[in-house]
C-alpha atoms as a PDB file:
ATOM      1  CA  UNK A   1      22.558   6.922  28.591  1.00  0.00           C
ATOM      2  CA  UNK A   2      21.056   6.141  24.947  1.00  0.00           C
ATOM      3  CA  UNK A   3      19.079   3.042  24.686  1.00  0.00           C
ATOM      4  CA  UNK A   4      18.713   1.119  21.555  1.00  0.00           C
ATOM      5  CA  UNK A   5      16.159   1.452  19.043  1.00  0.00           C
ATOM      6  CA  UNK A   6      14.601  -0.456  16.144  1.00  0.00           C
ATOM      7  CA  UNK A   7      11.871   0.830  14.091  1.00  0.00           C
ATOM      8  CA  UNK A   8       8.906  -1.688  12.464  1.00  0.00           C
ATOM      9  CA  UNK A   9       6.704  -1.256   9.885  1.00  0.00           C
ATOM     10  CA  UNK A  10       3.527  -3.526  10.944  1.00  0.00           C
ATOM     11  CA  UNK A  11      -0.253  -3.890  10.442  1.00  0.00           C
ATOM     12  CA  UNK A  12      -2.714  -2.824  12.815  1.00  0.00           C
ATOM     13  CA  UNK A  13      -3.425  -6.384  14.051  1.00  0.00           C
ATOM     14  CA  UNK A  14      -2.418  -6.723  17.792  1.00  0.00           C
ATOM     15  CA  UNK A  15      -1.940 -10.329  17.122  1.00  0.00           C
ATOM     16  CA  UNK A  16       1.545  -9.709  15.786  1.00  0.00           C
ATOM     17  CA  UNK A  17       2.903  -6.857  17.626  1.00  0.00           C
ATOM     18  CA  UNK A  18       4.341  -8.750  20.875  1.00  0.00           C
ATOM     19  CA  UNK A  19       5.924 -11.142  18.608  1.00  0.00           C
ATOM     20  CA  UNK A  20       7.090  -9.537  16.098  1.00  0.00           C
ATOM     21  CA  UNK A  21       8.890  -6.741  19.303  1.00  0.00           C
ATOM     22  CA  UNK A  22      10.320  -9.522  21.027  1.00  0.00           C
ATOM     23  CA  UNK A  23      11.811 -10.889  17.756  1.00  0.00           C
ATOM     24  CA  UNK A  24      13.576  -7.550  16.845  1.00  0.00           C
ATOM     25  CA  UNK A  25      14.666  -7.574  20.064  1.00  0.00           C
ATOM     26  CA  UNK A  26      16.066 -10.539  20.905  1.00  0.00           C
ATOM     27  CA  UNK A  27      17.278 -10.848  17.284  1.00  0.00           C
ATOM     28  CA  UNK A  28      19.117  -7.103  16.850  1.00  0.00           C
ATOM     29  CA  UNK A  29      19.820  -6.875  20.531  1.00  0.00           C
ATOM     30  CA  UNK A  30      17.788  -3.675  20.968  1.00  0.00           C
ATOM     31  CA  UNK A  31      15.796  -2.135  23.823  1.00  0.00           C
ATOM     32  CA  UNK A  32      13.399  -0.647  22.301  1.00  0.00           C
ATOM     33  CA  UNK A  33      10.988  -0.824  18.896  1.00  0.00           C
ATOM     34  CA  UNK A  34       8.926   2.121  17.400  1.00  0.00           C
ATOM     35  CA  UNK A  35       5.498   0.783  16.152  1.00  0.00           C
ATOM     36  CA  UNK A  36       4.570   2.088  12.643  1.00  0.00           C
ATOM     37  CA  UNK A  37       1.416   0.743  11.692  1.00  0.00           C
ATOM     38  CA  UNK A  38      -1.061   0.726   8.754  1.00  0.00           C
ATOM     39  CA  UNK A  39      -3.653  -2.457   7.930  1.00  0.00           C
ATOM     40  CA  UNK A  40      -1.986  -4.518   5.352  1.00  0.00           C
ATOM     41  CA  UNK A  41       0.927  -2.356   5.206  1.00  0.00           C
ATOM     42  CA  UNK A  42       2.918  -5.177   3.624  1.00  0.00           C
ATOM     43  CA  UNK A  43       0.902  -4.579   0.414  1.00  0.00           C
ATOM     44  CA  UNK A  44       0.696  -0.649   0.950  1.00  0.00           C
ATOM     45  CA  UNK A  45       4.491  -0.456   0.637  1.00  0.00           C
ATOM     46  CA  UNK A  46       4.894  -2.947  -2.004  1.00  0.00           C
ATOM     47  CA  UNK A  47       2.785  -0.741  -4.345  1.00  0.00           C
ATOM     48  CA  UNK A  48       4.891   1.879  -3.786  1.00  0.00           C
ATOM     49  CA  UNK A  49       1.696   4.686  -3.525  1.00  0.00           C
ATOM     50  CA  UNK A  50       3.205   8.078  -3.209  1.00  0.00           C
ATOM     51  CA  UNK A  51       1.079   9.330  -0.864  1.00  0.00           C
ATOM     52  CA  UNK A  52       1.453   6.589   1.867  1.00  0.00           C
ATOM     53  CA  UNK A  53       5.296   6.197   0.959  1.00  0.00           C
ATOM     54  CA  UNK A  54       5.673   9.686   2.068  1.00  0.00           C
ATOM     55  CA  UNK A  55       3.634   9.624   5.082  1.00  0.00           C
ATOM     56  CA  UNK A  56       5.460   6.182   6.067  1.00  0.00           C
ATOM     57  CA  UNK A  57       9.335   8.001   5.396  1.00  0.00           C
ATOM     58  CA  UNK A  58       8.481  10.492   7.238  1.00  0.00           C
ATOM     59  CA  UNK A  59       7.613   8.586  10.474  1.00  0.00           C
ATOM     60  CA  UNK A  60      10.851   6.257   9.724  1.00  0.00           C
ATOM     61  CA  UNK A  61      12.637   9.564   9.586  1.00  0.00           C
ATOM     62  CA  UNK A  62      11.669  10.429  12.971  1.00  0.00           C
ATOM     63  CA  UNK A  63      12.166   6.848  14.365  1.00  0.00           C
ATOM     64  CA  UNK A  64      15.430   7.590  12.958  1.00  0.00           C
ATOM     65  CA  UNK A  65      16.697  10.672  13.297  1.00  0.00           C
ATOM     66  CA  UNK A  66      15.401  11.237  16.885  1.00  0.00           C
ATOM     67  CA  UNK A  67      15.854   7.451  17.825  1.00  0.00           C
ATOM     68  CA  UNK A  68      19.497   6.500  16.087  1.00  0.00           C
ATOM     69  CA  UNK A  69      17.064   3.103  15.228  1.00  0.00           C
ATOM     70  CA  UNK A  70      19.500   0.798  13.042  1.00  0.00           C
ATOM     71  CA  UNK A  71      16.866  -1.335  11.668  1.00  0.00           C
ATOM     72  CA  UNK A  72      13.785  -1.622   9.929  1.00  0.00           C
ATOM     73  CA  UNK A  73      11.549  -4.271   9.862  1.00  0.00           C
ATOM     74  CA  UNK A  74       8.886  -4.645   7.577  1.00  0.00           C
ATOM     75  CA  UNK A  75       5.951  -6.872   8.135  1.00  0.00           C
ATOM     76  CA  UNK A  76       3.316  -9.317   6.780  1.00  0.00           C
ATOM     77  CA  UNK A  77       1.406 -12.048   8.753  1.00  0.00           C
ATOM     78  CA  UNK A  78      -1.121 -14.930   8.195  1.00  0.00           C
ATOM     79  CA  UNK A  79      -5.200 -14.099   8.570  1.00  0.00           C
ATOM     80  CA  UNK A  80      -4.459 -10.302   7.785  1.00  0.00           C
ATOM     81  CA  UNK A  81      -8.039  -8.837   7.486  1.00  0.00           C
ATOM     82  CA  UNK A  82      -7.065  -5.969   5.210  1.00  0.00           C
ATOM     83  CA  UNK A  83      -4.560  -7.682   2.696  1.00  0.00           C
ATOM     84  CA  UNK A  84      -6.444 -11.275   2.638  1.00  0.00           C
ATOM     85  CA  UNK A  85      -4.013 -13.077   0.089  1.00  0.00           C
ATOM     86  CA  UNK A  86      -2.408 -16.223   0.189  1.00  0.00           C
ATOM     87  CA  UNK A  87       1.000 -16.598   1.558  1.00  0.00           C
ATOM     88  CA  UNK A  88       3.074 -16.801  -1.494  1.00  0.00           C
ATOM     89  CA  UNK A  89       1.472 -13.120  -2.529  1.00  0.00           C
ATOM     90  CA  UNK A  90       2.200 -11.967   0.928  1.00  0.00           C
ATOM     91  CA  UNK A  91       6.255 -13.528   0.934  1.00  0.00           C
ATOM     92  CA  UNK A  92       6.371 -10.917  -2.687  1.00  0.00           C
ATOM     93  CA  UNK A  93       4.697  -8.251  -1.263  1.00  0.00           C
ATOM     94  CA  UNK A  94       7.311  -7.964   1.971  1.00  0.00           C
ATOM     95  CA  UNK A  95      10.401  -8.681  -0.735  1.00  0.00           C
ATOM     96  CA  UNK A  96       8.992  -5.763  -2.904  1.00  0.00           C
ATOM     97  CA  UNK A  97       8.364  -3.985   0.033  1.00  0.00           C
ATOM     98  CA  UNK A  98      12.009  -3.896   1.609  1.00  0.00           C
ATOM     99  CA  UNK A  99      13.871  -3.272  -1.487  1.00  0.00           C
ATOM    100  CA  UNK A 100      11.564  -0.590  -1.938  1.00  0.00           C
ATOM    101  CA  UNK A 101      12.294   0.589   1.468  1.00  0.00           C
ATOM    102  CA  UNK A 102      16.102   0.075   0.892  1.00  0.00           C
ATOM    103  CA  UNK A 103      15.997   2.269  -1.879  1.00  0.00           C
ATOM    104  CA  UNK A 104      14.394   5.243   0.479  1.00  0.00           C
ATOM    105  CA  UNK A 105      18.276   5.535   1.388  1.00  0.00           C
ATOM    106  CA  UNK A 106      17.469   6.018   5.575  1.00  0.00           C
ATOM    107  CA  UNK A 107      20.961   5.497   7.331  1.00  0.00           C
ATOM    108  CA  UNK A 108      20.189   2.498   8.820  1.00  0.00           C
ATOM    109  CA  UNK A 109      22.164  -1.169   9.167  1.00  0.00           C
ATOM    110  CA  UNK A 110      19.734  -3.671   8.341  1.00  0.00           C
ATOM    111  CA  UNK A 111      16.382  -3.856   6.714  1.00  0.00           C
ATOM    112  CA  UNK A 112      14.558  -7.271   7.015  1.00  0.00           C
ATOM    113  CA  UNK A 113      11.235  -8.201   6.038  1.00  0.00           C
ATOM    114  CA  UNK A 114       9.250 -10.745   8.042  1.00  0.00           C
ATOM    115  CA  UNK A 115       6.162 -12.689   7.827  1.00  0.00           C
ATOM    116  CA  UNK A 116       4.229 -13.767  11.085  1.00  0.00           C
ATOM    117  CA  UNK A 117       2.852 -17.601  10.196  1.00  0.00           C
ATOM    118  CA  UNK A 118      -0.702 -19.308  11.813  1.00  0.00           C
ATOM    119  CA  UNK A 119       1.387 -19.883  14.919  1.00  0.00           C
ATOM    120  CA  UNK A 120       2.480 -16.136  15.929  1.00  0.00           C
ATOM    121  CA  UNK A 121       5.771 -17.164  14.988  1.00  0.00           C
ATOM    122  CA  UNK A 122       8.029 -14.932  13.410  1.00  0.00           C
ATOM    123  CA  UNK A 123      10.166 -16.050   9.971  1.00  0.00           C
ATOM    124  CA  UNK A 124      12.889 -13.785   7.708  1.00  0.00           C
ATOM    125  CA  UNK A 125      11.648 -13.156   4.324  1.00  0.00           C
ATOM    126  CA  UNK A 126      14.417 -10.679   2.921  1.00  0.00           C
ATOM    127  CA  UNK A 127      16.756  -9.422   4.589  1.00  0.00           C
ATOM    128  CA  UNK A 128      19.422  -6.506   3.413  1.00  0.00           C
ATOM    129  CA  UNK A 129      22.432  -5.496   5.353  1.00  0.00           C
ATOM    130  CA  UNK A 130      24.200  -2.572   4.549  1.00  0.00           C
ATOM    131  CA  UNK A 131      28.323  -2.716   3.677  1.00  0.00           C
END
């Protein structure tokens, strides 16, 4: 039997993973969510650097390929040590971010980015759905 996969693009900080997991899941009814994470990645993806955007598709590609994930979720969050901007900088960076990964053409149903607020709680940003 296959379980369900998402995949999430997140920072390092362990004060957003369990929220931002049970979110995807209880949000794109899925079992399961592969962890891809970079500090700050919210402003690594945004500025499109060839080098990480290459390292980063090909982990997606896995998560992918190997998972049949249908999502991809692309995070920012409040107090982030490594990107320390204010939120309106951070709610550009994750737009910028997920069209950017919408345009890396993975085979996937929804992209949606998120930002993680002062409370741990978890709020859509963009969100694209393919047709």
């Amino acid at each position: 039997m296959r379980k369900s996969f998402g995949t999430v693009l997140n920072c390092i900080d362990g004060r957003t993973q369990i929220p931002v997991i049970n979110w995807i899941k209880e949000n794109f009814n899925v079992e399961y969510v592969d962890l891809i994470t970079e500090p700050g990645i919210d402003k690594i993806v945004s500025e499109g650097n060839p080098f990480y955007s290459s390292r980063l598709k090909d982990k997606i590609n896995i998560s992918v390929k190997a998972h049949k994930s249908k999502i991809i979720g692309l995070v920012g969050h409040y107090d982030c040590a490594a990107n320390p901007v204010d939120a309106e900088v951070h709610y550009r960076q994750i737009e910028e971010a997920t069209n950017l990964i919408k345009n890396w053409n993975f085979s996937v149903d929804t992209i949606v980015g998120l930002w993680v607020d002062e409370f741990w709680e978890v709020h859509v940003v963009s969100l694209y759905k393919r047709i």
